[in-house]
PDB file of N, CA and C in Angstrom:
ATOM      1  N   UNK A   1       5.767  -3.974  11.062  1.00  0.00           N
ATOM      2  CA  UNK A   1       6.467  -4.826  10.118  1.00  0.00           C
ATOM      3  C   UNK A   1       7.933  -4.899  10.513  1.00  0.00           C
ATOM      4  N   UNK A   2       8.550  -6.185  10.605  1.00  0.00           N
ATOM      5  CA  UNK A   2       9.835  -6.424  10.864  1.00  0.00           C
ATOM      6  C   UNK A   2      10.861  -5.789   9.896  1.00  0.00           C
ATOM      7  N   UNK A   3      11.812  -5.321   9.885  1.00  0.00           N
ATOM      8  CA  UNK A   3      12.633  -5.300   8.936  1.00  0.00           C
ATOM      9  C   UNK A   3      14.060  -6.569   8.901  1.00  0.00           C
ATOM     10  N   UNK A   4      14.459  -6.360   7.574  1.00  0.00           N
ATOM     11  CA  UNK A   4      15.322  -7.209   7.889  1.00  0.00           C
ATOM     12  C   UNK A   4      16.561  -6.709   7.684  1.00  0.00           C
ATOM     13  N   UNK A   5      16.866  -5.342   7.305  1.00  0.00           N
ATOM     14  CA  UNK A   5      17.813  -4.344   7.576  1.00  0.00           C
ATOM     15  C   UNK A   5      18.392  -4.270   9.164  1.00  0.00           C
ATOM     16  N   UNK A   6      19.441  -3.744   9.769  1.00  0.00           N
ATOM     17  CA  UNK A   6      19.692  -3.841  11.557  1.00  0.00           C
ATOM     18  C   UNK A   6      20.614  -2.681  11.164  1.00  0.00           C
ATOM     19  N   UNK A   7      20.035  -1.469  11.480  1.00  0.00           N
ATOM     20  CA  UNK A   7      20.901  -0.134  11.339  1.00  0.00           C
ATOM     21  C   UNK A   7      20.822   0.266  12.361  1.00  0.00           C
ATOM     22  N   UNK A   8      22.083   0.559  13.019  1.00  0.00           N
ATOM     23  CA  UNK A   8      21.990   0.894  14.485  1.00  0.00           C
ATOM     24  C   UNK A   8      21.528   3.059  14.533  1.00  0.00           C
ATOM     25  N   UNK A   9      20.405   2.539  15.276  1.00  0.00           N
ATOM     26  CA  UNK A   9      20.328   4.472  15.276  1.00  0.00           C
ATOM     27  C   UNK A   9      19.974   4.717  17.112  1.00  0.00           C
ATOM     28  N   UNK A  10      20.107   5.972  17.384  1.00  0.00           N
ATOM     29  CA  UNK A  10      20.060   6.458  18.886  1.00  0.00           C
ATOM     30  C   UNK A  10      18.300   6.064  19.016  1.00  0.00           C
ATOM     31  N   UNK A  11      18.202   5.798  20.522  1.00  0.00           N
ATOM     32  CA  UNK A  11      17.098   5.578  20.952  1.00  0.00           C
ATOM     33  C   UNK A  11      15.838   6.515  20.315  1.00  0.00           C
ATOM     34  N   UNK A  12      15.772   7.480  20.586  1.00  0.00           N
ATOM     35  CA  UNK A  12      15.648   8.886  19.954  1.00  0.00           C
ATOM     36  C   UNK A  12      14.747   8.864  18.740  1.00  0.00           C
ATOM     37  N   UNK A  13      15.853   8.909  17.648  1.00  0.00           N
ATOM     38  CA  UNK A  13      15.174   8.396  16.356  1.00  0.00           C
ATOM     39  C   UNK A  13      14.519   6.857  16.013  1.00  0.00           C
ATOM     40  N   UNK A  14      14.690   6.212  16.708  1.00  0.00           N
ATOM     41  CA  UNK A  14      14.131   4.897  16.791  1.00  0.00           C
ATOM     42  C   UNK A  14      12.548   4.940  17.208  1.00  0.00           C
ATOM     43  N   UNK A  15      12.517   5.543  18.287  1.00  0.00           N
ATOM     44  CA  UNK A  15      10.898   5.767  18.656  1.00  0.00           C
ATOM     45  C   UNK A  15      10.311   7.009  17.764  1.00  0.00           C
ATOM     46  N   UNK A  16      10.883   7.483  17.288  1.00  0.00           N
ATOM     47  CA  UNK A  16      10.462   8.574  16.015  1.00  0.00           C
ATOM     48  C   UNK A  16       9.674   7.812  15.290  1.00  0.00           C
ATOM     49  N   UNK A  17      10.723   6.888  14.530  1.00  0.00           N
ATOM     50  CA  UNK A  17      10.644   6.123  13.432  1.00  0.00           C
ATOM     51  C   UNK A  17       9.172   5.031  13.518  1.00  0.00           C
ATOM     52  N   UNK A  18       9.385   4.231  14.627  1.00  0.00           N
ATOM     53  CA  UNK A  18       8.480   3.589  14.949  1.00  0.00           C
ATOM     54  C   UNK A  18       7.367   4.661  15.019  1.00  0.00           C
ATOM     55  N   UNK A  19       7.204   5.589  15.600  1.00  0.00           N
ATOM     56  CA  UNK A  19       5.970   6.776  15.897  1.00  0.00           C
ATOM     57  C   UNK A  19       5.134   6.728  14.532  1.00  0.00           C
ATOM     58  N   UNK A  20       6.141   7.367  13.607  1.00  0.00           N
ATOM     59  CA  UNK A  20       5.599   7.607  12.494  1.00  0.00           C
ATOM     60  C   UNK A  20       5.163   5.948  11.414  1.00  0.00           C
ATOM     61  N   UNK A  21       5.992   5.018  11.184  1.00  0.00           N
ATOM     62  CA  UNK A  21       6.210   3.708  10.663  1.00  0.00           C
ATOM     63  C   UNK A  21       5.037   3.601   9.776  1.00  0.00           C
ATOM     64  N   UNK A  22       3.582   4.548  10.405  1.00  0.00           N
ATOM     65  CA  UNK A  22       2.413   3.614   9.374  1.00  0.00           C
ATOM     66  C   UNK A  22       1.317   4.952   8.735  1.00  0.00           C
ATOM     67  N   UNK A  23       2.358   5.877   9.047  1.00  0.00           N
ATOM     68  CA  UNK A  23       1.406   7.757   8.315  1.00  0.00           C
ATOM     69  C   UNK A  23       2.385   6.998   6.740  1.00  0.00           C
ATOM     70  N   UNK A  24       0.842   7.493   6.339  1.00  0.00           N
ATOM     71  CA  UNK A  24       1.327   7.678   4.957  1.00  0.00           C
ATOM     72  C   UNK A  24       2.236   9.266   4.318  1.00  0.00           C
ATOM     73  N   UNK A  25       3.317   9.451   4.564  1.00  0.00           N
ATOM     74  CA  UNK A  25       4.385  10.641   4.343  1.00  0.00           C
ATOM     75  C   UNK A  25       4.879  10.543   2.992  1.00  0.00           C
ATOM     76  N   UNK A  26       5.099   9.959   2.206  1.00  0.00           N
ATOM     77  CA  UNK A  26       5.917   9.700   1.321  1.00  0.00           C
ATOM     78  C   UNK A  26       4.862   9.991   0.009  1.00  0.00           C
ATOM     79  N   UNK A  27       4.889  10.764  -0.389  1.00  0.00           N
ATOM     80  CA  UNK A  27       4.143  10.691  -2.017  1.00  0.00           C
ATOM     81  C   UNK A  27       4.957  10.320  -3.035  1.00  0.00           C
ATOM     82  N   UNK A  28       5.375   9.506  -3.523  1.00  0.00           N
ATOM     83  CA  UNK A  28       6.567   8.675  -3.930  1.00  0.00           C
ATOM     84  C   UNK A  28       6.279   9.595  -5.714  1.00  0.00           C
ATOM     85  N   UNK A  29       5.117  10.072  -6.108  1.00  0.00           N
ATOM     86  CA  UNK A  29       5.016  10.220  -7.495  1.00  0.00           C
ATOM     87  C   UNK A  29       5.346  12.273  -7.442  1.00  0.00           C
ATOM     88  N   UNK A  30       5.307  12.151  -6.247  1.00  0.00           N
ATOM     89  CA  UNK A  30       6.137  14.335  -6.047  1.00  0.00           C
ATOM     90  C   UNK A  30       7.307  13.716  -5.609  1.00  0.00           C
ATOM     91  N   UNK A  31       7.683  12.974  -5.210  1.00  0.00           N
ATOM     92  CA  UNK A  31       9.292  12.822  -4.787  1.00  0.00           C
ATOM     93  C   UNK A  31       9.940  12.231  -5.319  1.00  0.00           C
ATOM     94  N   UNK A  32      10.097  10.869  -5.925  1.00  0.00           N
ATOM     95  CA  UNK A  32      10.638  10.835  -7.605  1.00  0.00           C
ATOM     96  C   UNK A  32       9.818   9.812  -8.199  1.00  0.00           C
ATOM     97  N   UNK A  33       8.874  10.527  -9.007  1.00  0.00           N
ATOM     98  CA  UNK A  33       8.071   9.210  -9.879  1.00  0.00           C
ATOM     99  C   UNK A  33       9.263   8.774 -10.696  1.00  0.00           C
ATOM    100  N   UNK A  34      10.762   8.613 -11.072  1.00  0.00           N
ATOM    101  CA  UNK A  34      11.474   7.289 -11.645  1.00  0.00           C
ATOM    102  C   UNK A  34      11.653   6.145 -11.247  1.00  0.00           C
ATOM    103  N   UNK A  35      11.473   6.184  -9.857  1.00  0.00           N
ATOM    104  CA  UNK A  35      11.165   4.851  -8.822  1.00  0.00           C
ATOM    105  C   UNK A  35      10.148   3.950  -9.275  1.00  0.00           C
ATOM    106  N   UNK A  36       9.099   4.320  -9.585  1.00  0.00           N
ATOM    107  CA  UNK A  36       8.268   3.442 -10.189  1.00  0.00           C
ATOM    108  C   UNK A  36       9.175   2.727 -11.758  1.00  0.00           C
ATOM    109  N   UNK A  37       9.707   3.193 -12.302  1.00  0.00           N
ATOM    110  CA  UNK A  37      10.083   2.830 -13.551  1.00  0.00           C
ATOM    111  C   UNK A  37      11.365   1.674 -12.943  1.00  0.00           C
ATOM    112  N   UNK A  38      11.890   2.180 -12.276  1.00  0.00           N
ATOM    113  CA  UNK A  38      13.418   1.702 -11.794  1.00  0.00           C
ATOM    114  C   UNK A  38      12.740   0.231 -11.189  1.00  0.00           C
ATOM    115  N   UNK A  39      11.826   0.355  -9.673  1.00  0.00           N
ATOM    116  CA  UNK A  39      11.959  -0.506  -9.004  1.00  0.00           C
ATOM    117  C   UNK A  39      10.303  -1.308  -9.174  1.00  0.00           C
ATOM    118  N   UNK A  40      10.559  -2.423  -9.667  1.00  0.00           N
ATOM    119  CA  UNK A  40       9.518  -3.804  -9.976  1.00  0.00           C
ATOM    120  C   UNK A  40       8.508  -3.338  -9.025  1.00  0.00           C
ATOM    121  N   UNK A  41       9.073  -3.904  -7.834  1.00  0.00           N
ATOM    122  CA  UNK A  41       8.083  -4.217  -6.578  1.00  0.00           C
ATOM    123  C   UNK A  41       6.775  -3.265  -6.222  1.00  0.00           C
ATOM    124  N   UNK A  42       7.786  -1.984  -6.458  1.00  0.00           N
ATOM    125  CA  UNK A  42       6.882  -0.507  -6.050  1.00  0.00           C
ATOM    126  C   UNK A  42       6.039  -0.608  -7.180  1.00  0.00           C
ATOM    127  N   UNK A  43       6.481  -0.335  -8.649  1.00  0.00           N
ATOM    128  CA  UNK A  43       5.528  -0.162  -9.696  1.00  0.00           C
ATOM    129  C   UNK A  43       4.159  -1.294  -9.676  1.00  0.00           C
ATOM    130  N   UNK A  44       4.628  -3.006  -9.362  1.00  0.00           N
ATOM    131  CA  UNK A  44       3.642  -3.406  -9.533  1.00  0.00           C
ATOM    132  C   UNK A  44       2.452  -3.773  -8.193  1.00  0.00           C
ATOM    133  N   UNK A  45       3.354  -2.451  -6.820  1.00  0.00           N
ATOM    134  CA  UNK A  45       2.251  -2.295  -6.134  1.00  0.00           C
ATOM    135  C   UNK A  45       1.522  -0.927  -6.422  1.00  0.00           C
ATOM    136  N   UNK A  46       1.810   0.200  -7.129  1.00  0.00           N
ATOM    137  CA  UNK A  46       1.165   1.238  -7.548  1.00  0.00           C
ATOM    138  C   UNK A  46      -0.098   0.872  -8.708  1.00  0.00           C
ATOM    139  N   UNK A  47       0.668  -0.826  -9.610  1.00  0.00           N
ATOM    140  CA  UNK A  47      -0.360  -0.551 -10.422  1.00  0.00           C
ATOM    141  C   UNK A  47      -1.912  -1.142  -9.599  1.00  0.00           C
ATOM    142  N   UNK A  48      -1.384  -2.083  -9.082  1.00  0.00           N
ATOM    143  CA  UNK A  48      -2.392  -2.773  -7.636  1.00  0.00           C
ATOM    144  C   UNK A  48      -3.358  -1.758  -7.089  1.00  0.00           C
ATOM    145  N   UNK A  49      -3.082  -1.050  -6.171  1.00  0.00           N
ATOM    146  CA  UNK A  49      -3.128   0.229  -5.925  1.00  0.00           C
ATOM    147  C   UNK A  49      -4.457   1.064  -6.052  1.00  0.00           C
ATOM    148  N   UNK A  50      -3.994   1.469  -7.669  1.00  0.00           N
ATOM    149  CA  UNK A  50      -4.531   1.963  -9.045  1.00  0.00           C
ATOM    150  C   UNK A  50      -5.960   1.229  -9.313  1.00  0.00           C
ATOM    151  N   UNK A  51      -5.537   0.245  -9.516  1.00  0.00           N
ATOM    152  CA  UNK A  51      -6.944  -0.542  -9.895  1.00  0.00           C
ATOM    153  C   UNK A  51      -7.806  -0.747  -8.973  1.00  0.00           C
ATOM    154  N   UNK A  52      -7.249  -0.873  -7.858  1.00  0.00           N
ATOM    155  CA  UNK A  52      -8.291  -1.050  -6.788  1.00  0.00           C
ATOM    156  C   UNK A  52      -8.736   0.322  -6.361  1.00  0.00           C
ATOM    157  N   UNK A  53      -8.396   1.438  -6.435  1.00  0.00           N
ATOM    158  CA  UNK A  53      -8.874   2.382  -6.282  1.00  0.00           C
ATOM    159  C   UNK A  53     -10.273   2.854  -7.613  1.00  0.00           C
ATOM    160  N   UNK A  54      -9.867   2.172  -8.672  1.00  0.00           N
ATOM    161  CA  UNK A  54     -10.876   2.490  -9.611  1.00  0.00           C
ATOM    162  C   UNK A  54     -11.913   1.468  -9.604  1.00  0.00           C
ATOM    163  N   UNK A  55     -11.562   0.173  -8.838  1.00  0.00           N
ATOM    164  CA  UNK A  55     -12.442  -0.353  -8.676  1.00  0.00           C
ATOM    165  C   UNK A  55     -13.705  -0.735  -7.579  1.00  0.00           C
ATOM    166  N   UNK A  56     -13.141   0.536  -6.644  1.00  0.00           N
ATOM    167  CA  UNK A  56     -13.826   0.672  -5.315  1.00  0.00           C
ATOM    168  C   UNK A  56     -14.687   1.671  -5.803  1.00  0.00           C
ATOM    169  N   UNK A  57     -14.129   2.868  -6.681  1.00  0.00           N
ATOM    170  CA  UNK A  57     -15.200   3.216  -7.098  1.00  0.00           C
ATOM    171  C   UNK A  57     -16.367   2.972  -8.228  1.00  0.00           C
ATOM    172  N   UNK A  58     -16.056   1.563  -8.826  1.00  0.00           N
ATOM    173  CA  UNK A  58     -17.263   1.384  -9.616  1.00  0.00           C
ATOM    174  C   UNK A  58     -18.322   0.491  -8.435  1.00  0.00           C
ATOM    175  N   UNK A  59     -17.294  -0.553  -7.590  1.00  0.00           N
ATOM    176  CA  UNK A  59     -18.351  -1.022  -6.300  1.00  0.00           C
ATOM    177  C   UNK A  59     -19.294  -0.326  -5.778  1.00  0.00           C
ATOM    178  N   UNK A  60     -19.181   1.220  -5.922  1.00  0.00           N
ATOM    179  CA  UNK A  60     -19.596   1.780  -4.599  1.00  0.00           C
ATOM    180  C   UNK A  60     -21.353   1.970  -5.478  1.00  0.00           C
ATOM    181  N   UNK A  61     -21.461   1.824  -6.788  1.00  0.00           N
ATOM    182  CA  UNK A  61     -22.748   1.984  -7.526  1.00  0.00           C
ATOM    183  C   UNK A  61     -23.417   0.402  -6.968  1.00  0.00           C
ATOM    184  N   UNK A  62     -23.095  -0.283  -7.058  1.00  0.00           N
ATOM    185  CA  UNK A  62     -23.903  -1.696  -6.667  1.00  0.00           C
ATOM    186  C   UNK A  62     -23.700  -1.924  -5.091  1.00  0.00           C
ATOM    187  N   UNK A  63     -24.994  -2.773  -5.205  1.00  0.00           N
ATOM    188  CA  UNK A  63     -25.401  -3.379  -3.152  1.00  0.00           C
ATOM    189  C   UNK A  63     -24.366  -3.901  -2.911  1.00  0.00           C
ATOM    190  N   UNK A  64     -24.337  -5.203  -3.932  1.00  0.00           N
ATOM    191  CA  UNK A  64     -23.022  -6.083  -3.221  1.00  0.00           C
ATOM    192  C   UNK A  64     -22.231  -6.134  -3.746  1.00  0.00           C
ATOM    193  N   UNK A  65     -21.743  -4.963  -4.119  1.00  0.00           N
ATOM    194  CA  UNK A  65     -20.158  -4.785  -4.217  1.00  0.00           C
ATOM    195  C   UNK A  65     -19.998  -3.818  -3.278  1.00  0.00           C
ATOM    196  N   UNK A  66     -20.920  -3.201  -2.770  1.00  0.00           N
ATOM    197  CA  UNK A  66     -20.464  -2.162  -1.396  1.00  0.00           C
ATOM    198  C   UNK A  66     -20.060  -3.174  -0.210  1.00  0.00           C
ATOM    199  N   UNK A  67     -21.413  -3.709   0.040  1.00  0.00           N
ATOM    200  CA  UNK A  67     -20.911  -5.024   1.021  1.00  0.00           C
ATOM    201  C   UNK A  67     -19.875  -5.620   0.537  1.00  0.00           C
ATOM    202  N   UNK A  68     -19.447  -6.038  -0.303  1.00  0.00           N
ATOM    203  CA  UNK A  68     -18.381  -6.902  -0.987  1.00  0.00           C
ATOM    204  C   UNK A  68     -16.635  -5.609  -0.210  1.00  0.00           C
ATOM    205  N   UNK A  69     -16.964  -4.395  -0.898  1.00  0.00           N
ATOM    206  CA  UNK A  69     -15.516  -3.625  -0.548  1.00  0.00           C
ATOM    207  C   UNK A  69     -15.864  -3.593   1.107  1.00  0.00           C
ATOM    208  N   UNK A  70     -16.659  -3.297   1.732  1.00  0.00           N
ATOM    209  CA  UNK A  70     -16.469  -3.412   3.198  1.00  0.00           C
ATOM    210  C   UNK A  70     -16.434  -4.993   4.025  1.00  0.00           C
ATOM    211  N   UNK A  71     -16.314  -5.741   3.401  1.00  0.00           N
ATOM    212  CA  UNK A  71     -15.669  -6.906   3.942  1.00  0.00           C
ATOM    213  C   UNK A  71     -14.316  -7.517   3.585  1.00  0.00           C
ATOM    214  N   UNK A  72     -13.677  -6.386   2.746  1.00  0.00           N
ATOM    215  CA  UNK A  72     -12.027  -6.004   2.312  1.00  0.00           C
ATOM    216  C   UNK A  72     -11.538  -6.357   3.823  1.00  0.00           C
ATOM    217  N   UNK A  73     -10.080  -7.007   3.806  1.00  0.00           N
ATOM    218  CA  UNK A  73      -9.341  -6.891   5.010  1.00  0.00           C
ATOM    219  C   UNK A  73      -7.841  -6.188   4.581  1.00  0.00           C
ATOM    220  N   UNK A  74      -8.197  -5.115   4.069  1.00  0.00           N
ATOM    221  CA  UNK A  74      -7.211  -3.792   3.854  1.00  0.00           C
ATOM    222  C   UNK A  74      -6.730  -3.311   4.769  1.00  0.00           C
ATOM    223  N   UNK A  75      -5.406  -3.786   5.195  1.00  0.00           N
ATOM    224  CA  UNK A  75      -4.359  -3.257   6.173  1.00  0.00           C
ATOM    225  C   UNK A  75      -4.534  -1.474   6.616  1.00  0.00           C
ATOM    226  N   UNK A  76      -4.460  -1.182   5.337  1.00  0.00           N
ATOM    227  CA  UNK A  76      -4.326   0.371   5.083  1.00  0.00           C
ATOM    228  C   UNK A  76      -5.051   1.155   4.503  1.00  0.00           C
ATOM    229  N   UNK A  77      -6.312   2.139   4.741  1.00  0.00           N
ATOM    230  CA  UNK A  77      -7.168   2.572   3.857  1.00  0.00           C
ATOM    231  C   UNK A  77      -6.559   3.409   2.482  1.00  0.00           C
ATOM    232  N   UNK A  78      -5.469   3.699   3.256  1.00  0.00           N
ATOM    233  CA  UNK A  78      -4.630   5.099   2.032  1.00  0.00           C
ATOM    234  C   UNK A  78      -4.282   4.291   1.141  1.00  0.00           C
ATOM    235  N   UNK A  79      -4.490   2.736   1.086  1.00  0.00           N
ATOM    236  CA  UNK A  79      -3.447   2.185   0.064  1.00  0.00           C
ATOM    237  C   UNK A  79      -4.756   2.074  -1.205  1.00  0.00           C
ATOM    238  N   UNK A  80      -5.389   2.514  -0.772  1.00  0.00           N
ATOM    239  CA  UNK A  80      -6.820   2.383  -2.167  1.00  0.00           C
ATOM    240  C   UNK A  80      -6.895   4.114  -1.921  1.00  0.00           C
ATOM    241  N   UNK A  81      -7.209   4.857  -1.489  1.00  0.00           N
ATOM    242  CA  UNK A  81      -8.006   6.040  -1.122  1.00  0.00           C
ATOM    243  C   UNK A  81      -6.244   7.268  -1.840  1.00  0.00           C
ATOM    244  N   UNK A  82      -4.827   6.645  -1.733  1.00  0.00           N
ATOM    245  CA  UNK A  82      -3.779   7.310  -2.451  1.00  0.00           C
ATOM    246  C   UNK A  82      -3.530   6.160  -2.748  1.00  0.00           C
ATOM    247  N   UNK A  83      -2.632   5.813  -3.848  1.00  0.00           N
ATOM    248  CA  UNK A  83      -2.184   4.711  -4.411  1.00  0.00           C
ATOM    249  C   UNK A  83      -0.652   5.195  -4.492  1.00  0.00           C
ATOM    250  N   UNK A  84      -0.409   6.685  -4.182  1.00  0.00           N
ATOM    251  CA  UNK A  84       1.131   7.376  -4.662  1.00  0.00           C
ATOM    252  C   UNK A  84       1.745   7.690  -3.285  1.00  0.00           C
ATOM    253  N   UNK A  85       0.805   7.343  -2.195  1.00  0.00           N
ATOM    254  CA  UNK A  85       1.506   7.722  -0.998  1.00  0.00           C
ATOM    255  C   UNK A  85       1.719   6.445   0.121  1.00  0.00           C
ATOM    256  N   UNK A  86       2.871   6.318   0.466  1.00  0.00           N
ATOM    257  CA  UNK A  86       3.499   5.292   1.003  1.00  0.00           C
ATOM    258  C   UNK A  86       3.983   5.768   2.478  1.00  0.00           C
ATOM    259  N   UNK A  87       3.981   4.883   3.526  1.00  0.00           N
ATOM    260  CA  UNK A  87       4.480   4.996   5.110  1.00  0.00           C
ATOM    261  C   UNK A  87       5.536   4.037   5.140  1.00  0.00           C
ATOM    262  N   UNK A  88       6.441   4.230   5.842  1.00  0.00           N
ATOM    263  CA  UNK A  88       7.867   3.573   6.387  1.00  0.00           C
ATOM    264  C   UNK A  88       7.545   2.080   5.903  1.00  0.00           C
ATOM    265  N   UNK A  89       6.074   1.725   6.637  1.00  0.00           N
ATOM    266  CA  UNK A  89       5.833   0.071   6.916  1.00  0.00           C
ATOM    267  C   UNK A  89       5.234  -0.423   5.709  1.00  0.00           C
ATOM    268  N   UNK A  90       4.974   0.570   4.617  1.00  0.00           N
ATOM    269  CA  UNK A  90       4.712  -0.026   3.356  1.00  0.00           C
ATOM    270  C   UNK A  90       5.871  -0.180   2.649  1.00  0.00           C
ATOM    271  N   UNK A  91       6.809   0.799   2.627  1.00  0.00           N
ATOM    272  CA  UNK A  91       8.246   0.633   1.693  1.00  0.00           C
ATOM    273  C   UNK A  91       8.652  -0.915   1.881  1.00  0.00           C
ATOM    274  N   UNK A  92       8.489  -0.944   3.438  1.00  0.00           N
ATOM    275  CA  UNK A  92       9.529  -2.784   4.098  1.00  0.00           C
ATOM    276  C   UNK A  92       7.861  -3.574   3.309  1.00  0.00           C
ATOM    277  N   UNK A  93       6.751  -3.393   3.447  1.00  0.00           N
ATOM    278  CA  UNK A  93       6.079  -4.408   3.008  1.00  0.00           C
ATOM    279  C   UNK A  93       6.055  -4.910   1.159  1.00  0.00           C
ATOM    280  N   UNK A  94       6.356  -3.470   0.540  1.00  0.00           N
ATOM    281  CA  UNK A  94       6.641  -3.895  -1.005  1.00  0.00           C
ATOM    282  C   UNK A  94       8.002  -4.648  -1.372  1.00  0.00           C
ATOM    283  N   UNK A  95       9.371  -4.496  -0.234  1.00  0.00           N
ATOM    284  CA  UNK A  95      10.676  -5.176  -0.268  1.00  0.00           C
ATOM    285  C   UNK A  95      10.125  -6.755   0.352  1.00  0.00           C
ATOM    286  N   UNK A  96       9.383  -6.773   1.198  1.00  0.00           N
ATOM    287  CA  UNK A  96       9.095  -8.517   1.068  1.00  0.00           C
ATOM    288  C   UNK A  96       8.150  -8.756   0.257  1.00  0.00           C
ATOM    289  N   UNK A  97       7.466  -8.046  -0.575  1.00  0.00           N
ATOM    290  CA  UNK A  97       6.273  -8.549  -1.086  1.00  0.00           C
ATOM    291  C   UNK A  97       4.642  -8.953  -0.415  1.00  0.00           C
ATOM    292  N   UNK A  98       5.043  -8.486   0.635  1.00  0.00           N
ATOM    293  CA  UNK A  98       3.540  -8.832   1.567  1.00  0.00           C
ATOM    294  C   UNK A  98       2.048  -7.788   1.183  1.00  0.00           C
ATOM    295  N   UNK A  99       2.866  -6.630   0.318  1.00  0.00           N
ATOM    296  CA  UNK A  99       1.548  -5.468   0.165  1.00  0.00           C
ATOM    297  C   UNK A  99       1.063  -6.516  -1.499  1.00  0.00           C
ATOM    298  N   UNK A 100       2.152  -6.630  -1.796  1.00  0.00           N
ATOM    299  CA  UNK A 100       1.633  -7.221  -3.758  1.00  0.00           C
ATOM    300  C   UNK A 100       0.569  -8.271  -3.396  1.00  0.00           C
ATOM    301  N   UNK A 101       1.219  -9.487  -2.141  1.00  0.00           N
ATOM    302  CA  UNK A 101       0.386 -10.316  -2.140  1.00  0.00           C
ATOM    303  C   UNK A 101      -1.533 -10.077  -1.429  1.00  0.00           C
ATOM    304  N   UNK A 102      -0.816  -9.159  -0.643  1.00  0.00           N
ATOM    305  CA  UNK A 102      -2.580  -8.605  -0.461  1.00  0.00           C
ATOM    306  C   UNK A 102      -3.316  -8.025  -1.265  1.00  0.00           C
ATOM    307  N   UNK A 103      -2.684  -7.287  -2.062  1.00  0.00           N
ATOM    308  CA  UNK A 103      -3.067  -6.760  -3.217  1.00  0.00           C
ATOM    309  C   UNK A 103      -3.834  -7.419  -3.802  1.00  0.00           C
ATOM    310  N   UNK A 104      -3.011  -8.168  -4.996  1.00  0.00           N
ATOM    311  CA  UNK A 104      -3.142  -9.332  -5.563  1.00  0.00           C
ATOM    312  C   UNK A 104      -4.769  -9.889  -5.546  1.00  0.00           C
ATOM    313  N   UNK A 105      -4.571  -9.971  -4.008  1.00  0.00           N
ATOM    314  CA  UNK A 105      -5.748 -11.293  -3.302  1.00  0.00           C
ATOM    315  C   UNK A 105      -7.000 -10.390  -3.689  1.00  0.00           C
ATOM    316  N   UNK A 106      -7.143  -8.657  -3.044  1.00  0.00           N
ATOM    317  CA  UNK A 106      -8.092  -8.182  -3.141  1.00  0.00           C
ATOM    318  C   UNK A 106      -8.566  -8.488  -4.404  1.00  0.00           C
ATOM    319  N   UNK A 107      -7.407  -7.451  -5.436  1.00  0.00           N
ATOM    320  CA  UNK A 107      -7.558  -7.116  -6.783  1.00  0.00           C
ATOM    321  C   UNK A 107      -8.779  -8.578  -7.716  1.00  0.00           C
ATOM    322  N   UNK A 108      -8.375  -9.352  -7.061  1.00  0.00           N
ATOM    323  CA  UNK A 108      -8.674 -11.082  -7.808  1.00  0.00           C
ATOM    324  C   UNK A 108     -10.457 -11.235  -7.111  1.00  0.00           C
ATOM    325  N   UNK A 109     -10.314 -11.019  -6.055  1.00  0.00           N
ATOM    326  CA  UNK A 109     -11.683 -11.137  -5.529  1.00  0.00           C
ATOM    327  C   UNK A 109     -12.889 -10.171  -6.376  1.00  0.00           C
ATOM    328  N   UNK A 110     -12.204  -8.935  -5.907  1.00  0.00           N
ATOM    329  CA  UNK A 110     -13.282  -7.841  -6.663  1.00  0.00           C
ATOM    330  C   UNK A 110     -13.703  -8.016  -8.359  1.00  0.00           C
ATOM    331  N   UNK A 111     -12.145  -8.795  -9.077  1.00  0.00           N
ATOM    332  CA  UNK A 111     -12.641  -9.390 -10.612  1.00  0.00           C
ATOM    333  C   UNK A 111     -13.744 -10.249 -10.286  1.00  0.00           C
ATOM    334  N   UNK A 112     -13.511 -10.989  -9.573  1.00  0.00           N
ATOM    335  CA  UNK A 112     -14.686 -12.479  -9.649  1.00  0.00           C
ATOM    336  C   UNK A 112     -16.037 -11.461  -9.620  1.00  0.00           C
ATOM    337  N   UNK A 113     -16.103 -10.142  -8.681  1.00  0.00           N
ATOM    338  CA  UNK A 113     -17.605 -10.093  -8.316  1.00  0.00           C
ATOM    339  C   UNK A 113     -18.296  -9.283 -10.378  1.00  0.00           C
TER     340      UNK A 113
END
């Protein structure tokens, strides 16, 4: 994920950064659950998240809603499997909005089934 931040750092930490960019490290609800309260974006991708995690597990009782969650095009498994733990490239994806809108899309599909 691009950022649109340009912070100059040593080569060094740059390939760090990139190394790590897509481990989920961050448990955002042990490191400060007020973030959710404070910041829109994060909360209404936790509540996203959330639901889709409770709703993968009611899928997993029916045929085709199993087939249905494995034809998910979920970037990230941790983003259903933790809903509280976040990687570098999710923080930049909830600041453009690109995780809400996938979200979103899943969350809407799995209502219809």
């Amino acid at each position: 994920t691009q950022s649109t931040w340009e912070i100059p750092v040593c080569l060094t930490a740059k390939r760090f950064l990139e190394s790590i960019a897509d481990e989920p490290l961050f448990d955002v609800a042990a490191i400060n659950p007020k973030l959710f309260s404070v910041a829109r974006p994060l909360a209404l991708a936790r509540t996203y998240r959330g639901q889709l995690q409770r709703m993968t597990a009611f899928l997993e009782g029916c045929d085709n809603g199993r087939e249905l969650a494995h034809q998910w095009a979920l970037p990230h498994r941790h983003w259903v499997d933790e809903p509280d733990h976040y990687s570098l490239s999710d923080f930049a994806a909830v600041v453009d909005r690109s995780m809400t809108e996938t979200l979103s899309g899943l969350h809407d599909a799995l209502m219809a089934h």
